[in-house]
N, C-alpha and C. Protein backbone atom coordinates (compact mmCIF):
# COMPACT_ATOMS: atom_id res chain seq x y z
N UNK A 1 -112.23 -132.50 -61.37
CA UNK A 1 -112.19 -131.05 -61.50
C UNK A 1 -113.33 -130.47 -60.65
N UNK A 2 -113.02 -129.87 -59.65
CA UNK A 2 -113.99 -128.79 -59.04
C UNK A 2 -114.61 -127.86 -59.74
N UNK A 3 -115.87 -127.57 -59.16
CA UNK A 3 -116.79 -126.60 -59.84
C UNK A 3 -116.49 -125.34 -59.18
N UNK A 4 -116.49 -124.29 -59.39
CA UNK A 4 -116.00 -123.21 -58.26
C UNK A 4 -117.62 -122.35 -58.58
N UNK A 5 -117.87 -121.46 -57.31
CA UNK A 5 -119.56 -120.98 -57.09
C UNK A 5 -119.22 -119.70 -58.64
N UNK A 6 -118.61 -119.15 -59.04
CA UNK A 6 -118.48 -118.47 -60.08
C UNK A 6 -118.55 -118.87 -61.25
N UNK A 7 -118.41 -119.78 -61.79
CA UNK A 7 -118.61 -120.73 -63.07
C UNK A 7 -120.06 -120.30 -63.43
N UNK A 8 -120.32 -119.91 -64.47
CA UNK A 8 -121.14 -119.67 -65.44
C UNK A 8 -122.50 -121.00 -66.08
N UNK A 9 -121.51 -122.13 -65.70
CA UNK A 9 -121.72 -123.84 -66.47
C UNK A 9 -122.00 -124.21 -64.98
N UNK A 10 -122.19 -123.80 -63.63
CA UNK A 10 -122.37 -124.76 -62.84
C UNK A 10 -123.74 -124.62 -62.56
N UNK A 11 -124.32 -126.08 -61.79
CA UNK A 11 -125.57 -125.93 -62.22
C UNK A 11 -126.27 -125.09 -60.69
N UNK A 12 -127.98 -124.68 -60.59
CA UNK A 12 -127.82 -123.38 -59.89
C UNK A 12 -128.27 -124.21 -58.21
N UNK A 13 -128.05 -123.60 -57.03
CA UNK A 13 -128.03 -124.34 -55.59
C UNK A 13 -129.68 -124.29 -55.88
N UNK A 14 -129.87 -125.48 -55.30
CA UNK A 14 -131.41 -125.78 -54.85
C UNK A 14 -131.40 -125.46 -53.50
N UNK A 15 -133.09 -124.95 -53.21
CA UNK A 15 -133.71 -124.14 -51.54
C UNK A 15 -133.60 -125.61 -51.03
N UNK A 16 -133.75 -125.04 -49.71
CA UNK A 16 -133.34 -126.33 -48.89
C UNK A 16 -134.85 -126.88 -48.56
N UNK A 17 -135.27 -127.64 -48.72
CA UNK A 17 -137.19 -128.80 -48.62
C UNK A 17 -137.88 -127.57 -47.40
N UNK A 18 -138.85 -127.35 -47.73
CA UNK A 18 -139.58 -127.18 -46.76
C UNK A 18 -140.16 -127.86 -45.89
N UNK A 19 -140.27 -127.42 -44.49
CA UNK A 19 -140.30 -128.82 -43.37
C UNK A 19 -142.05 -128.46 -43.35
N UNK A 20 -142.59 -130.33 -43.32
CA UNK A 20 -143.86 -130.47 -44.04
C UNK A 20 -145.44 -129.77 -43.34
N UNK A 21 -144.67 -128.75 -42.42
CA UNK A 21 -145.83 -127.68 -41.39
C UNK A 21 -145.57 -126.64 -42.34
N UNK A 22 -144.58 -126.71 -42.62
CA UNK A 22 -144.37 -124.90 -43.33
C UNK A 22 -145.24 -125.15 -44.82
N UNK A 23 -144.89 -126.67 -45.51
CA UNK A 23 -145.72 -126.46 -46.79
C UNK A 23 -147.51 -126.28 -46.34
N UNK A 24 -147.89 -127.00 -45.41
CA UNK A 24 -149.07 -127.24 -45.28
C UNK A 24 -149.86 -126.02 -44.97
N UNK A 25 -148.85 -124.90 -44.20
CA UNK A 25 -149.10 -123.63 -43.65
C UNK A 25 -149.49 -122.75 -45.03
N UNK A 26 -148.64 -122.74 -45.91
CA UNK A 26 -147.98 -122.06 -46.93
C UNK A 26 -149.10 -122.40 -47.89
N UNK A 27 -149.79 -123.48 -48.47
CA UNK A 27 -150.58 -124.37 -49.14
C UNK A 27 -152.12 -123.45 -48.73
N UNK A 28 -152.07 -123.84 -46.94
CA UNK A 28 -153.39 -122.96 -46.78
C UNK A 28 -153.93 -121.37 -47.33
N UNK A 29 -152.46 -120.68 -46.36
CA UNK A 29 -152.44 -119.24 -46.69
C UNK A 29 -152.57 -119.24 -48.36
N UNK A 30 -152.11 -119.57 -49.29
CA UNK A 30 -152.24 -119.52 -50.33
C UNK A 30 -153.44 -119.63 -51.17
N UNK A 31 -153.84 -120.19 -50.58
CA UNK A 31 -155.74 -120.62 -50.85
C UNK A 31 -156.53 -119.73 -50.52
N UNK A 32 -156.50 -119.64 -48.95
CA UNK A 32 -157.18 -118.16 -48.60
C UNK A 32 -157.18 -116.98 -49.09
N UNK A 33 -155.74 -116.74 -49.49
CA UNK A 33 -155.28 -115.29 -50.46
C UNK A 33 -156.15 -115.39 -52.21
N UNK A 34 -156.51 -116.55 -52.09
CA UNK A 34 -156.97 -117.07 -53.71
C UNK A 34 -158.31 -116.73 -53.69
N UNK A 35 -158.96 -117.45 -52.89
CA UNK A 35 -160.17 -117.08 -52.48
C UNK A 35 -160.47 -115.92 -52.10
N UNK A 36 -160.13 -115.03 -51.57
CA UNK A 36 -160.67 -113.99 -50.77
C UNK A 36 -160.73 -112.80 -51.65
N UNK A 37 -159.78 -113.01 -52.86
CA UNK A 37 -159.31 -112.42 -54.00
C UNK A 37 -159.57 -112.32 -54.72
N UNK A 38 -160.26 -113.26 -55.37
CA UNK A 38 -160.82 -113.51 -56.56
C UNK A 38 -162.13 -112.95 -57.05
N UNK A 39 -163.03 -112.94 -56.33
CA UNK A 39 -164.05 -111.94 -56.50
C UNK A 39 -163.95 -111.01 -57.05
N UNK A 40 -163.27 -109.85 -56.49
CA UNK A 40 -162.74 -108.49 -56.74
C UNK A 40 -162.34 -108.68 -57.75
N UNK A 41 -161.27 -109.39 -57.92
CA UNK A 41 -159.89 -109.40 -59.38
C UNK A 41 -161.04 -110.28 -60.51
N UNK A 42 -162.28 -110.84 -60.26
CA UNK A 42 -162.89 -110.97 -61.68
C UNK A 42 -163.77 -109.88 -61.97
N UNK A 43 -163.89 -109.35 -61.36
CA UNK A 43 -165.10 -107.72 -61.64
C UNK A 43 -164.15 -106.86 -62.54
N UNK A 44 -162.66 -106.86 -62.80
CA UNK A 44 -162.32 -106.13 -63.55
C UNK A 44 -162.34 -106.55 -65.22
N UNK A 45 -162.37 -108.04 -65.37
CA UNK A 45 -162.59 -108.87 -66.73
C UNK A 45 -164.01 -108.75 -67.10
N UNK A 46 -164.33 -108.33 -68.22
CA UNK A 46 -165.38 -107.85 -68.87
C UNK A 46 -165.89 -109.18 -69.02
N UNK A 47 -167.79 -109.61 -69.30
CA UNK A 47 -167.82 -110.71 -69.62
C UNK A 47 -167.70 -111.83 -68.66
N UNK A 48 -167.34 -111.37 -67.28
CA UNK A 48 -167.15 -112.64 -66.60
C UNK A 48 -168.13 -112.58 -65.09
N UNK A 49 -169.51 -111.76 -65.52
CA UNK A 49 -170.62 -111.85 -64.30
C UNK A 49 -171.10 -112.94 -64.29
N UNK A 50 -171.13 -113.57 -64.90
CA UNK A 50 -171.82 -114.96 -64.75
C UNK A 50 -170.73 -116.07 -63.56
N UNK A 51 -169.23 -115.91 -64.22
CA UNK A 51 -168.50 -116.55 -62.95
C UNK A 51 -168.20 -116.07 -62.16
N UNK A 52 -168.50 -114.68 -61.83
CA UNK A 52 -168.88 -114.05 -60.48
C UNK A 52 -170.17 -114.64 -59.74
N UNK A 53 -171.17 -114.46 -60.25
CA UNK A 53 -172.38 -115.51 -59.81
C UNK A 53 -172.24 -116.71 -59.31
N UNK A 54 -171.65 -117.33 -59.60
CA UNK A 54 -171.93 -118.39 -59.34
C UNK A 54 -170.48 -118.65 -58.50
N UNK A 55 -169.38 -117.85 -58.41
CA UNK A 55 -168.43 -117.95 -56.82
C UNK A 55 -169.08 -117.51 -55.92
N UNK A 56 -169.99 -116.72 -56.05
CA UNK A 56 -170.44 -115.61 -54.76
C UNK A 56 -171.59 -117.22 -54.42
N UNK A 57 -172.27 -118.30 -55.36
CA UNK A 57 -172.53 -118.73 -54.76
C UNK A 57 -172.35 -120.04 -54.17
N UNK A 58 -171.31 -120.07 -55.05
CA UNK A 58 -170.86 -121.14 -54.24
C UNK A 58 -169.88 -120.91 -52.45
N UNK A 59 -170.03 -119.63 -52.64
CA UNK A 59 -169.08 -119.53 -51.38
C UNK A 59 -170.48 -119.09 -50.58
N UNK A 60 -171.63 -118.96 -50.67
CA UNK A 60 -172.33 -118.80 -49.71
C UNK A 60 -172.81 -120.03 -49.59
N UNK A 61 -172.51 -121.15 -49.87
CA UNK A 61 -172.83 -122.74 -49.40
C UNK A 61 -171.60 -122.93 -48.47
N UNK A 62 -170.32 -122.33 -49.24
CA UNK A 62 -169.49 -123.25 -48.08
C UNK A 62 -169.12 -122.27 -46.39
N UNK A 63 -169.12 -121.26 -46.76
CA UNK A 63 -168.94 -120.50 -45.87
C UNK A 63 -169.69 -120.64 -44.21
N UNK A 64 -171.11 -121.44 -44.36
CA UNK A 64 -171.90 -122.04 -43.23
C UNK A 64 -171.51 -123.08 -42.92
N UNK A 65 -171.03 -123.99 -43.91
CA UNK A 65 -170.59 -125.12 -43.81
C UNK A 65 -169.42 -124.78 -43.01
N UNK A 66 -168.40 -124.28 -43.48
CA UNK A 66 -166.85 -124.51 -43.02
C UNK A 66 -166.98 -124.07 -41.24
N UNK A 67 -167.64 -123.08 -41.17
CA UNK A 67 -168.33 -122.69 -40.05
C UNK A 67 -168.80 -123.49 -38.57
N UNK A 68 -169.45 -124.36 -39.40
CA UNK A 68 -170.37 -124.98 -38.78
C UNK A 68 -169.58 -126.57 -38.40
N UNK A 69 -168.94 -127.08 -39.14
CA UNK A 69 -168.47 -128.24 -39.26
C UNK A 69 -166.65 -128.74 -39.13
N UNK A 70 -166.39 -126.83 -39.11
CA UNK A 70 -165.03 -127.33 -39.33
C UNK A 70 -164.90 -126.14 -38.20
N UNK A 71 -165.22 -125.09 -37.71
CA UNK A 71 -164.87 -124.43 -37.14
C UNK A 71 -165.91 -124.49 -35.94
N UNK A 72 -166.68 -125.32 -36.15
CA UNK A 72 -167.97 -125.75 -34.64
C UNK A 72 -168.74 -124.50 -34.08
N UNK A 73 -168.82 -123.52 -34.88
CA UNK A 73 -169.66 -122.42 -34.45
C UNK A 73 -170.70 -122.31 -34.54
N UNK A 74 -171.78 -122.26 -33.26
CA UNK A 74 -172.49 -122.58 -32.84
C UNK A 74 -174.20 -122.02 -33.75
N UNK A 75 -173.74 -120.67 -33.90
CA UNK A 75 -174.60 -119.82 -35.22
C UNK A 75 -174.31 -120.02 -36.49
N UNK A 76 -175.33 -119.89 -37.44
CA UNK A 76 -174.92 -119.78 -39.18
C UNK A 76 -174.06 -118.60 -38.92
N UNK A 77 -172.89 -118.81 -40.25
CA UNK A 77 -172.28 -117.54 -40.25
C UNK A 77 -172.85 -116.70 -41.58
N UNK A 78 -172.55 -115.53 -41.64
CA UNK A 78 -173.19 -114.98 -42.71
C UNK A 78 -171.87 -114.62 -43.73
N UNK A 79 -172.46 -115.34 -44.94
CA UNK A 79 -171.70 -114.73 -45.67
C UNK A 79 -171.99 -113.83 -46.90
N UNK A 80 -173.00 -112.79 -46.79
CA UNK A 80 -173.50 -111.57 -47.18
C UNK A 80 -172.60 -110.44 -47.84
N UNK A 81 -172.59 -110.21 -49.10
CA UNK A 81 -171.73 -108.68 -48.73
C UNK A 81 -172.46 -107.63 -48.15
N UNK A 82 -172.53 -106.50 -47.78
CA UNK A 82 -173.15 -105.86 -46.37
C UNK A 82 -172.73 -104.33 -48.05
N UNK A 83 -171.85 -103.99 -48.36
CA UNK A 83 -171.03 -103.49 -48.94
C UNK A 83 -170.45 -102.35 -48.08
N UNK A 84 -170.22 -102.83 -46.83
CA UNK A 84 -169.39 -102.06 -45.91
C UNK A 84 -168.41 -102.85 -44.98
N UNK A 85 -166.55 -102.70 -44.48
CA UNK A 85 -166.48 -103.50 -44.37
C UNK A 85 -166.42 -103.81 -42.71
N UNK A 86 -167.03 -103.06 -42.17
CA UNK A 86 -167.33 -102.67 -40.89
C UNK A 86 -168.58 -103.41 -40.14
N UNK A 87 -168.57 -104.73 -40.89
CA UNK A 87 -169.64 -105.78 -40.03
C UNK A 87 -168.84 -106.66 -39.59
């Protein structure tokens, strides 16, 4: 017995694999959006300056690093808020 695409009982089409540049692409961007984000989106949870503290510092360790080692740039980079976003 055939399943016909209208059947109620059939089970639902699976996405077709992502080809393994697009996950790796997708994986990154996703991280970056996490990171870059997160800061902001914990200043609105009451109670949570302390794990603000301590992202702001842990991202001012890696931010020279990633810089320096992964992106070969030749200066420290700064990762300061300025609180303008015009630096």
């Amino acid at each position: 017995m055939a399943v016909s695409a209208s059947d109620p009982a059939a089970p639902p089409a699976q996405a077709a694999d992502w080809h393994p540049d697009r996950r790796v692409a997708f994986r990154v961007a996703f991280l970056y959006f996490l990171l870059y984000h997160l800061p902001a989106t914990l200043t609105y949870v009451p109670g949570l300056n302390a794990v603000i503290g301590w992202f702001e510092t842990l991202w001012q360790g890696i931010v020279p690093w990633f810089g320096a080692w992964v992106l070969h740039v030749p200066i420290p980079a700064d990762s300061e808020v300025s609180g303008n976003g015009d630096t």
